[in-house]
Protein backbone atom coordinates (compact mmCIF):
# COMPACT_ATOMS: atom_id res chain seq x y z
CA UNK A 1 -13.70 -3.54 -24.86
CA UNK A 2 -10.16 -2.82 -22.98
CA UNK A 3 -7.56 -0.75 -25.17
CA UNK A 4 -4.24 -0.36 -25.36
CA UNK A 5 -5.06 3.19 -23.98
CA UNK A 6 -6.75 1.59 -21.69
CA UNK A 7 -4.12 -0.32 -20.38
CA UNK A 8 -1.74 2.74 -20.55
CA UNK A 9 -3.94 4.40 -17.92
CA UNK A 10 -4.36 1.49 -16.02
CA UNK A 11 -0.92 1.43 -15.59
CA UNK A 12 -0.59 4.84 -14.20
CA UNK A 13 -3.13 3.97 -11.62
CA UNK A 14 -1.26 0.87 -10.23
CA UNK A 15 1.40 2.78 -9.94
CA UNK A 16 -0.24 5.50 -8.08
CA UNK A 17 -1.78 3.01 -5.32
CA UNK A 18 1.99 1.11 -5.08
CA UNK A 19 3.35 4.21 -3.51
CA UNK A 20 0.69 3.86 -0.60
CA UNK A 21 1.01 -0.03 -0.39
CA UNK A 22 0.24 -1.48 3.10
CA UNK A 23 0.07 2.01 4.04
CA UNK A 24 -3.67 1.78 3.51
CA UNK A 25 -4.42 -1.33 5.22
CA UNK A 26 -6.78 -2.62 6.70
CA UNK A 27 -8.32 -1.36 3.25
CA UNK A 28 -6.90 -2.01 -0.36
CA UNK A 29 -4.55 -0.12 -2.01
CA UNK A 30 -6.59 1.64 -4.55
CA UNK A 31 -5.10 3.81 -7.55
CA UNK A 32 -7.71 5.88 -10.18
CA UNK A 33 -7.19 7.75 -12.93
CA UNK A 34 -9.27 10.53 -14.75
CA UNK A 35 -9.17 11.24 -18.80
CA UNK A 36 -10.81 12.35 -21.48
CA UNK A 37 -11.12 11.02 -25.12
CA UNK A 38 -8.05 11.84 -26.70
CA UNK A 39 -6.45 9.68 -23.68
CA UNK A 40 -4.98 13.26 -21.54
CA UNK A 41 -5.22 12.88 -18.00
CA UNK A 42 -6.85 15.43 -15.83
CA UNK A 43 -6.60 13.53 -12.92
CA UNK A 44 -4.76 10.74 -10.41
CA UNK A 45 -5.57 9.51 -7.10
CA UNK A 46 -4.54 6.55 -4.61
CA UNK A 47 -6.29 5.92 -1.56
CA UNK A 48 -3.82 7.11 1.29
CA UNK A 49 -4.89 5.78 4.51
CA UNK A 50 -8.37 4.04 5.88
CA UNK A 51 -11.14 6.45 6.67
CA UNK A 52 -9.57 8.91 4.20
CA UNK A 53 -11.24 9.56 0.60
CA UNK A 54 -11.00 6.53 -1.91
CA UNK A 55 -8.61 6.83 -5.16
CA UNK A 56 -12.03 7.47 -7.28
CA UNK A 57 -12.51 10.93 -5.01
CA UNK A 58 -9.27 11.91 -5.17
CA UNK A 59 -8.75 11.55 -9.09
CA UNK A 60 -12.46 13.38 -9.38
CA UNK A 61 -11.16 16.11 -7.45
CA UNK A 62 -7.88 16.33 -9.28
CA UNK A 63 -9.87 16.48 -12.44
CA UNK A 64 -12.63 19.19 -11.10
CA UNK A 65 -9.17 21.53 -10.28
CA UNK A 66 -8.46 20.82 -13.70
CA UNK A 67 -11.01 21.74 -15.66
CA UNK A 68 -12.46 24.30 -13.29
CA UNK A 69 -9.36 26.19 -11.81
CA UNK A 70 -12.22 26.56 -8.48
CA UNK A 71 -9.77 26.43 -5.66
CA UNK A 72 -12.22 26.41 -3.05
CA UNK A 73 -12.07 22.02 -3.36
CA UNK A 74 -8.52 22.59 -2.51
CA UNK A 75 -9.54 23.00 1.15
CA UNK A 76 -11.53 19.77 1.12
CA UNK A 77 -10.01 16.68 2.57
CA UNK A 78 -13.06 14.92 3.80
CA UNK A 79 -14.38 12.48 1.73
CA UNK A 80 -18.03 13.32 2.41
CA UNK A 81 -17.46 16.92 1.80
CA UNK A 82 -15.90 16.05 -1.15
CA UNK A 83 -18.75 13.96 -2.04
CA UNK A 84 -21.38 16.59 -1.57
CA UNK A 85 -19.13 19.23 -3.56
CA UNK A 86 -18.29 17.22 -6.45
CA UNK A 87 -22.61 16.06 -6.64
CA UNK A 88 -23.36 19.90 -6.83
CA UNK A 89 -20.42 21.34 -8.64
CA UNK A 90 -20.19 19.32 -11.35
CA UNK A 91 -21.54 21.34 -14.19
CA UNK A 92 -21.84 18.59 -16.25
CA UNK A 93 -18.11 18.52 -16.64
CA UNK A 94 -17.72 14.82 -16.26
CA UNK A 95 -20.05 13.53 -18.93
CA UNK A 96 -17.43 12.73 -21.41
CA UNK A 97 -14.46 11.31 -19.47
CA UNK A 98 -13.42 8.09 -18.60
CA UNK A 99 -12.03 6.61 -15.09
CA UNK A 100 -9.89 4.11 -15.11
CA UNK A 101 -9.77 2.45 -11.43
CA UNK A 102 -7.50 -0.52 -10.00
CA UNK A 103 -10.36 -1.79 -8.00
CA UNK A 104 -14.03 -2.15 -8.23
CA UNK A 105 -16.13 1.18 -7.29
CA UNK A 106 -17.38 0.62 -3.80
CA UNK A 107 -20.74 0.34 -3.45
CA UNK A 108 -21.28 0.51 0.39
CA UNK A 109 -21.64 3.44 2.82
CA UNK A 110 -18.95 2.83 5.41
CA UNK A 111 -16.08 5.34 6.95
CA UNK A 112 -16.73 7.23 3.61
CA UNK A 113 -19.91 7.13 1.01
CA UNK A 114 -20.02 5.23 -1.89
CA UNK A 115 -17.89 5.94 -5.14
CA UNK A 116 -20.72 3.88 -6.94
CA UNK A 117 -23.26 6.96 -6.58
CA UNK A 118 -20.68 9.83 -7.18
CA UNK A 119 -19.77 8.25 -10.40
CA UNK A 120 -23.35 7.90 -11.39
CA UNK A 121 -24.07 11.40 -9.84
CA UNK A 122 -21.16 13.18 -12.11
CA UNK A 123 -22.23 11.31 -15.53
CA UNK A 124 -19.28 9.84 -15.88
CA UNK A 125 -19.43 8.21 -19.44
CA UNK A 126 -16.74 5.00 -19.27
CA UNK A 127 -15.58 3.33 -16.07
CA UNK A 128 -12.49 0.84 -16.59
CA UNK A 129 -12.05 -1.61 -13.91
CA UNK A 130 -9.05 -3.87 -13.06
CA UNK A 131 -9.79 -6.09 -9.95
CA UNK A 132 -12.94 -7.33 -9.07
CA UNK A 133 -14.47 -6.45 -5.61
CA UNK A 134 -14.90 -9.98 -4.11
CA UNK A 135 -15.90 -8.62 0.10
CA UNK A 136 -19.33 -8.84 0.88
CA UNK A 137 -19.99 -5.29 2.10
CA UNK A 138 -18.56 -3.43 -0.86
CA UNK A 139 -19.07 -5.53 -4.01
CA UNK A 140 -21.39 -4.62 -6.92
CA UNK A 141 -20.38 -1.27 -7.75
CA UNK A 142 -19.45 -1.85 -11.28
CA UNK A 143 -23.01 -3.82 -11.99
CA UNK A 144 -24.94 -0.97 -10.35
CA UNK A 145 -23.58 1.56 -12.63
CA UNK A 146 -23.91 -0.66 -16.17
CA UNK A 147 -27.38 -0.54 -14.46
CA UNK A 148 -27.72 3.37 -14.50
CA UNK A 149 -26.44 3.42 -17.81
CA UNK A 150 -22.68 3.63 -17.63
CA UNK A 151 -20.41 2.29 -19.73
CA UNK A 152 -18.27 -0.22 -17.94
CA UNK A 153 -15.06 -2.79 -18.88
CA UNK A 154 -14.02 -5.12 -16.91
CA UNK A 155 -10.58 -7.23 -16.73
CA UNK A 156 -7.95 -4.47 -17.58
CA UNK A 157 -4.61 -5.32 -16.33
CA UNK A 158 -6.43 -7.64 -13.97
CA UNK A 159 -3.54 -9.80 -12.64
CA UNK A 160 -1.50 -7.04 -12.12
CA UNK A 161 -4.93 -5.49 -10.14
CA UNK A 162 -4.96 -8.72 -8.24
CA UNK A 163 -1.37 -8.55 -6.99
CA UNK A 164 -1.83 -4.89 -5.75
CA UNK A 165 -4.34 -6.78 -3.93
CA UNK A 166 -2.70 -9.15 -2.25
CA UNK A 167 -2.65 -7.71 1.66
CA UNK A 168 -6.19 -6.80 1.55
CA UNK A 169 -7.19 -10.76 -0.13
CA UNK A 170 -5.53 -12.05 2.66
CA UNK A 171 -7.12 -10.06 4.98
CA UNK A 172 -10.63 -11.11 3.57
CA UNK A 173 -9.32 -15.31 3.85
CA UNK A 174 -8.47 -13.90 7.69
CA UNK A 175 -4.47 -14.88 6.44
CA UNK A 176 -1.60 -12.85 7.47
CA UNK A 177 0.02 -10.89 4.89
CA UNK A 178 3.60 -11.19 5.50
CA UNK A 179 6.73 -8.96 4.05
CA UNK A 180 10.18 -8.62 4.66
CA UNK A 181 11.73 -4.78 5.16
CA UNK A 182 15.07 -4.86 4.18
CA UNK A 183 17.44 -1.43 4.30
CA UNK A 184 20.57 -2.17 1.74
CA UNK A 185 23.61 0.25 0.83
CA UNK A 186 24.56 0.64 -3.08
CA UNK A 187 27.07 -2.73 -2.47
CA UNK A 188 24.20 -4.19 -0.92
CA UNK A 189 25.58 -4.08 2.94
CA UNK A 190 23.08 -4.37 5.62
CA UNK A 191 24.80 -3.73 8.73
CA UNK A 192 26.90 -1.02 10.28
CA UNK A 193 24.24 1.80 11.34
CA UNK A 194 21.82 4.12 9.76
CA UNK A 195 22.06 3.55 5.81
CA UNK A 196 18.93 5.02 4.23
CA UNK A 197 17.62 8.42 4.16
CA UNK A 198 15.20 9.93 6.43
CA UNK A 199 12.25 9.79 4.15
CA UNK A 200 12.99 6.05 4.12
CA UNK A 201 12.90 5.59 7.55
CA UNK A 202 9.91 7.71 8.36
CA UNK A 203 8.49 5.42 5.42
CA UNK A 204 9.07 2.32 7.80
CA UNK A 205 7.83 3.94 10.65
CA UNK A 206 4.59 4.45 8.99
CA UNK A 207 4.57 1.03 7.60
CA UNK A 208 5.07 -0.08 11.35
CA UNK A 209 2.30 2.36 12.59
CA UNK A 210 -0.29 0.01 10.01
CA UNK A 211 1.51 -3.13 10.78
CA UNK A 212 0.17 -5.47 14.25
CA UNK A 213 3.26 -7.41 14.05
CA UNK A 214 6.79 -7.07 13.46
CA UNK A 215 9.27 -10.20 14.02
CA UNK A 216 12.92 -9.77 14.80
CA UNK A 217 15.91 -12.20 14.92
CA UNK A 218 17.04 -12.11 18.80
CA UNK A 219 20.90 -11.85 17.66
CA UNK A 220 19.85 -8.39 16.43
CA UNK A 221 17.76 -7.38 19.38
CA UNK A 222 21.12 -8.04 21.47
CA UNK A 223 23.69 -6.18 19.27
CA UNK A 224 21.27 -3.61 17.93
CA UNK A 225 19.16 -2.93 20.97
CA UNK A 226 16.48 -1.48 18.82
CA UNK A 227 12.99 0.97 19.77
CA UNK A 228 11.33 -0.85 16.74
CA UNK A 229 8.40 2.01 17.47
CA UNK A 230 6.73 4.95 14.30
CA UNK A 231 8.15 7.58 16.66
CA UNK A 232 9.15 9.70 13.33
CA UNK A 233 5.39 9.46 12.48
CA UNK A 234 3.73 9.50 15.73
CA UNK A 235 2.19 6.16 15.48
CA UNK A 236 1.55 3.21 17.31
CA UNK A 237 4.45 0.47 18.01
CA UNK A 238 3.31 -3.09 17.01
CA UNK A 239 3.55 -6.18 19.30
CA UNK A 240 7.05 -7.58 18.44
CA UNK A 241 7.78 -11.23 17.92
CA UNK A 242 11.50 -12.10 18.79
CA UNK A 243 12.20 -15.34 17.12
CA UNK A 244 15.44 -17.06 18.62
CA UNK A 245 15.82 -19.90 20.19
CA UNK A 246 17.31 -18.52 23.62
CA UNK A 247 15.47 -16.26 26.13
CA UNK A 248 18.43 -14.02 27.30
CA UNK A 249 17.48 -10.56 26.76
CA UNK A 250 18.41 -7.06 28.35
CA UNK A 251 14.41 -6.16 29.19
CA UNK A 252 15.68 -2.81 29.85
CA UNK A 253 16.57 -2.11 26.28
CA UNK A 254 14.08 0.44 24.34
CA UNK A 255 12.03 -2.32 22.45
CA UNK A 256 10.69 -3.69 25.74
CA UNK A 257 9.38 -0.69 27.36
CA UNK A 258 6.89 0.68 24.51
CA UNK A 259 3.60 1.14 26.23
CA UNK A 260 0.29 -0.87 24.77
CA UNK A 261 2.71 -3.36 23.24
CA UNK A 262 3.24 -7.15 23.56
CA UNK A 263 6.38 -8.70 22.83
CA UNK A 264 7.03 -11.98 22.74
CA UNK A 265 9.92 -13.91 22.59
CA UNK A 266 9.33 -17.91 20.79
CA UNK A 267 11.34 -20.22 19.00
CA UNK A 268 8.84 -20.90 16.14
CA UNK A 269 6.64 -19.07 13.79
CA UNK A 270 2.99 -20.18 14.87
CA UNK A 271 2.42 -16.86 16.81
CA UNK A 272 2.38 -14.91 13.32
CA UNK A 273 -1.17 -16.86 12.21
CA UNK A 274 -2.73 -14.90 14.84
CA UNK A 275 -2.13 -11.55 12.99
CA UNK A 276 -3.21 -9.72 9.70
CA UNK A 277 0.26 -7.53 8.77
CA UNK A 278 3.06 -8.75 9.38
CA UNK A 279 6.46 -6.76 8.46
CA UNK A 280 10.27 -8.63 9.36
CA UNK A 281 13.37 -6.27 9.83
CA UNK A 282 16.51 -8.16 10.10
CA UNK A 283 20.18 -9.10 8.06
CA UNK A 284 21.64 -11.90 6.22
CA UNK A 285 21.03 -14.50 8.96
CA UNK A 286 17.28 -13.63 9.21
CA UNK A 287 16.80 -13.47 5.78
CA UNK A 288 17.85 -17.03 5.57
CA UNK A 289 16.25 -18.10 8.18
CA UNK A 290 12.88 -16.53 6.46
CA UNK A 291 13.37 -17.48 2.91
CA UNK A 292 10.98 -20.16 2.63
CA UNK A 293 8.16 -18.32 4.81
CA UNK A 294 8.16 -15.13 2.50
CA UNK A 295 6.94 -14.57 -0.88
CA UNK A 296 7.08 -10.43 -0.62
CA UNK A 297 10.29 -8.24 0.21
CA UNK A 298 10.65 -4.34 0.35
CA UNK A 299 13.86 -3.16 -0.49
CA UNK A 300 15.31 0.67 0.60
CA UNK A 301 18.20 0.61 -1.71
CA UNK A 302 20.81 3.94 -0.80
CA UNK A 303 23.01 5.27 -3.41
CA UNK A 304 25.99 5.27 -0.93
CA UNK A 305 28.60 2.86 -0.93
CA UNK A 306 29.23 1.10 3.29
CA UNK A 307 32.03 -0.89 4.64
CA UNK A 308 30.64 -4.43 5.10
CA UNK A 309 30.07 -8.09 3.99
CA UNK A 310 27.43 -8.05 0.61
CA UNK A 311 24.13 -9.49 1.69
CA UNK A 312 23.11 -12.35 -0.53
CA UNK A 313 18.94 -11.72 -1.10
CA UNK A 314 16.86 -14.98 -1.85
CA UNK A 315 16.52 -16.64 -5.61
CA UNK A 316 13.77 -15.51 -8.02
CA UNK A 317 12.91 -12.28 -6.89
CA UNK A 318 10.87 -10.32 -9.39
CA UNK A 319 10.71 -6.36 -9.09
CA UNK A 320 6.35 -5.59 -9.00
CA UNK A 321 6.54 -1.93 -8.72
CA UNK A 322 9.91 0.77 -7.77
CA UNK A 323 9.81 4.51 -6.38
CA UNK A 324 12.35 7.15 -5.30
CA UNK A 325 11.83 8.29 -2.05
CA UNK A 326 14.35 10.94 -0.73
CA UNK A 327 17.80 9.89 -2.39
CA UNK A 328 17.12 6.30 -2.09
CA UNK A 329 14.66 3.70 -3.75
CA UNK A 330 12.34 1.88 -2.95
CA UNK A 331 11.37 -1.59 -4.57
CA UNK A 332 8.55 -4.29 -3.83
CA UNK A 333 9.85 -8.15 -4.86
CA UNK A 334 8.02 -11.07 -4.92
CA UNK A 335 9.18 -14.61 -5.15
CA UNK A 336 8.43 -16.31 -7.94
CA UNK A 337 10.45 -19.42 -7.62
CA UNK A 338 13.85 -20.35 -9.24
C-alpha cells in the first residue's frame, strides 16, 4: 500500500534523477532514495552516467556513510566494488529501512551487477517502486525480491516515473527522443552572444557528448559560425544535421572540421529517424520552424537582462522538473497542447 510518505520520497527521487536527465542515456534516468520508519532520509542517489553505479547503489552507499560514519566507502566509485562492500559490510544495518526507487530494481548482470541481489543481500525490509521495467534484459527485479521475502509496492507516482522515462522508452520502441536546447536572458532574448553561465554551457556540452545528433537552422550556422562540439567536457561532437533549404556554407567554419563527425546539410527532417538522441539549438525562427515536431524543450534561463527582440516560446508548455545550475536555471517543458 503506497503512502503519502511514500509519495513524499518518491518525489525526492524524481527529482534527484531530473538533474542527470539525458545525461545518462543510453540508460534511464534513475533516482533512489533511502529511509527509515519515521520517514528521515539517510540516503539519495541518481544514476549519473552509463556504466557507472545505478541510483539504488548510490542511495545504499549514502545511507551506509550515514549510519556507519566508515569512510573507507568514500573511496569507492565502482559499482562492483561497491557491490561487494555493501554485501559484507552491512551489519545488518539495512533490515528496517525502506527504498524508494523511480524505476524497477534491475535484475540483470550487465556493465554493473544487479541491484535485485544487493537489495536482497542487505535485508532491505520495503522496496517502493514507481515505473515498471518493461526491457527484456533487466525486468523482474521487483517480482524476484517479493519472492525472497521483501516487501514490495508498486505504482507510486507512476506517471510521473513514466515521464522521467521517456528517452530511454523511446529508445526501447528504437524512436528518437527529440528535445529542443534553448539558452534565454531574464527578458527572454536569445541572440546577441554568450548569455548563460559557464556551468550552463558545460551542461550542454555534456548533453551534446550523450547526444548522436544535433540539428541546426543553416541561417545560424552562417551568422554564428558555431564549433557545436563538448570541448568544455572533453567529449565527443555529434553528427550535425543543418536543416535549410540552401547549400551555401563556409566549410571552413569550426562546425565542419570536427574529426569522427558527419554533418549533413538537408532540407527535411527524415534524416533524424535514423538516430536515438536528438538535441536542436537554434532562435525564434527555428523554434517555429520546430514547433510541431517537438513535444520536450530545455530552457537555461539567466538572471541578466540583454538588448534584443523577446523570443516568443511555443503554446502549452508545462514545467516537469526545474534546477539552479550556476546563477541560472534550468527547466524541462513539455507540450501538452493548447
Amino acid at each position: 500500500m503506497v503512502n503519502a510518505l511514500d509519495n513524499a520520497l518518491m518525489q525526492k527521487a524524481l527529482d534527484a534523477a531530473w538533474h542527470y536527465q539525458v545525461l545518462t542515456f543510453p540508460n534511464p534516468a534513475v533516482g533512489a532514495v533511502v529511509s527509515n520508519d519515521a520517514g528521515e532520509i539517510l540516503g539519495m542517489g541518481a544514476h549519473r552516467k552509463a556504466g557507472t553505479p545505478h541510483a539504488e547503489v548510490l542511495a545504499l552507499k549514502e545511507a551506509y556513510l550515514t549510519l556507519t560514519h566508515d569512510t573507507r566507502i568514500e573511496a569507492l566509485s565502482d559499482s562492483m566494488a561497491l557491490h561487494l562492500f555493501l554485501k559484507e559490510n552491512h551489519q545488518h544495518l539495512f533490515s528496517n529501512l525502506s527504498l524508494h526507487v523511480t524505476l524497477e530494481p534491475c535484475h540483470h548482470f550487465g556493465k554493473t551487477p544487479p541491484c535485485s541481489s544487493l537489495i536482497e543481500a542487505l535485508g532491505i525490509k520495503r522496496v517502493v517502486i514507481g515505473s515498471y521495467d518493461e526491457s527484456l534484459r533487466a525486468k523482474g527485479g521487483g517480482a524476484y525480491l517479493q519472492s525472497r521475502g521483501v516487501d514490495v509496492s508498486f505504482g507510486c507516482l507512476k506517471e510521473a516515473c513514466d515521464t522521467l522515462l521517456t528517452p530511454f522508452t523511446c529508445k526501447e520502441k528504437k524512436e528518437p527522443f527529440i528535445f529542443y536546447k534553448l539558452a534565454l536572458s531574464a527578458n527572454s532574448v536569445a541572440t546577441g552572444g554568450t548569455i548563460t553561465s559557464l556551468e550552463s554551457r558545460t551542461m550542454v556540452h555534456r548533453l551534446r557528448d550523450c547526444c548522436d545528433l544535433m540539428v541546426i537552422g543553416g541561417n545560424t550556422v552562417r551568422v554564428d559560425r558555431p564549433t557545436l562540439d563538448a570541448r568544455l567536457c572533453e567529449g565527443k561532437a555529434p553528427d550535425i544535421l543543418i536543416y535549410s533549404h540552401e547549400n551555401t556554407f563556409d566549410r571552413t567554419i569550426p562546425l565542419f572540421q570536427c574529426p569522427s563527425r558527419k554533418v549533413f546539410i538537408e532540407k527535411s527532417l527524415e534524416r533524424i529517424r535514423e538516430y536515438r538522441m536528438v538535441m536542436i539549438e537554434g532562435g525564434a525562427s527555428m523554434l517555429k520552424a520546430m514547433e510541431e515536431q517537438v513535444e520536450w524543450y530545455l530552457i537555461f534561463r539567466s538572471p541578466h537582462i540583454k538588448e534584443g527582440e523577446e523570443i516568443k516560446l511555443p503554446q502549452g508548455l508545462k514545467e516537469i522538473f526545474s534546477c539552479e545550475i550556476g546563477e541560472d536555471r534550468m527547466s524541462w517543458y513539455r507540450r501538452v497542447g493548447e
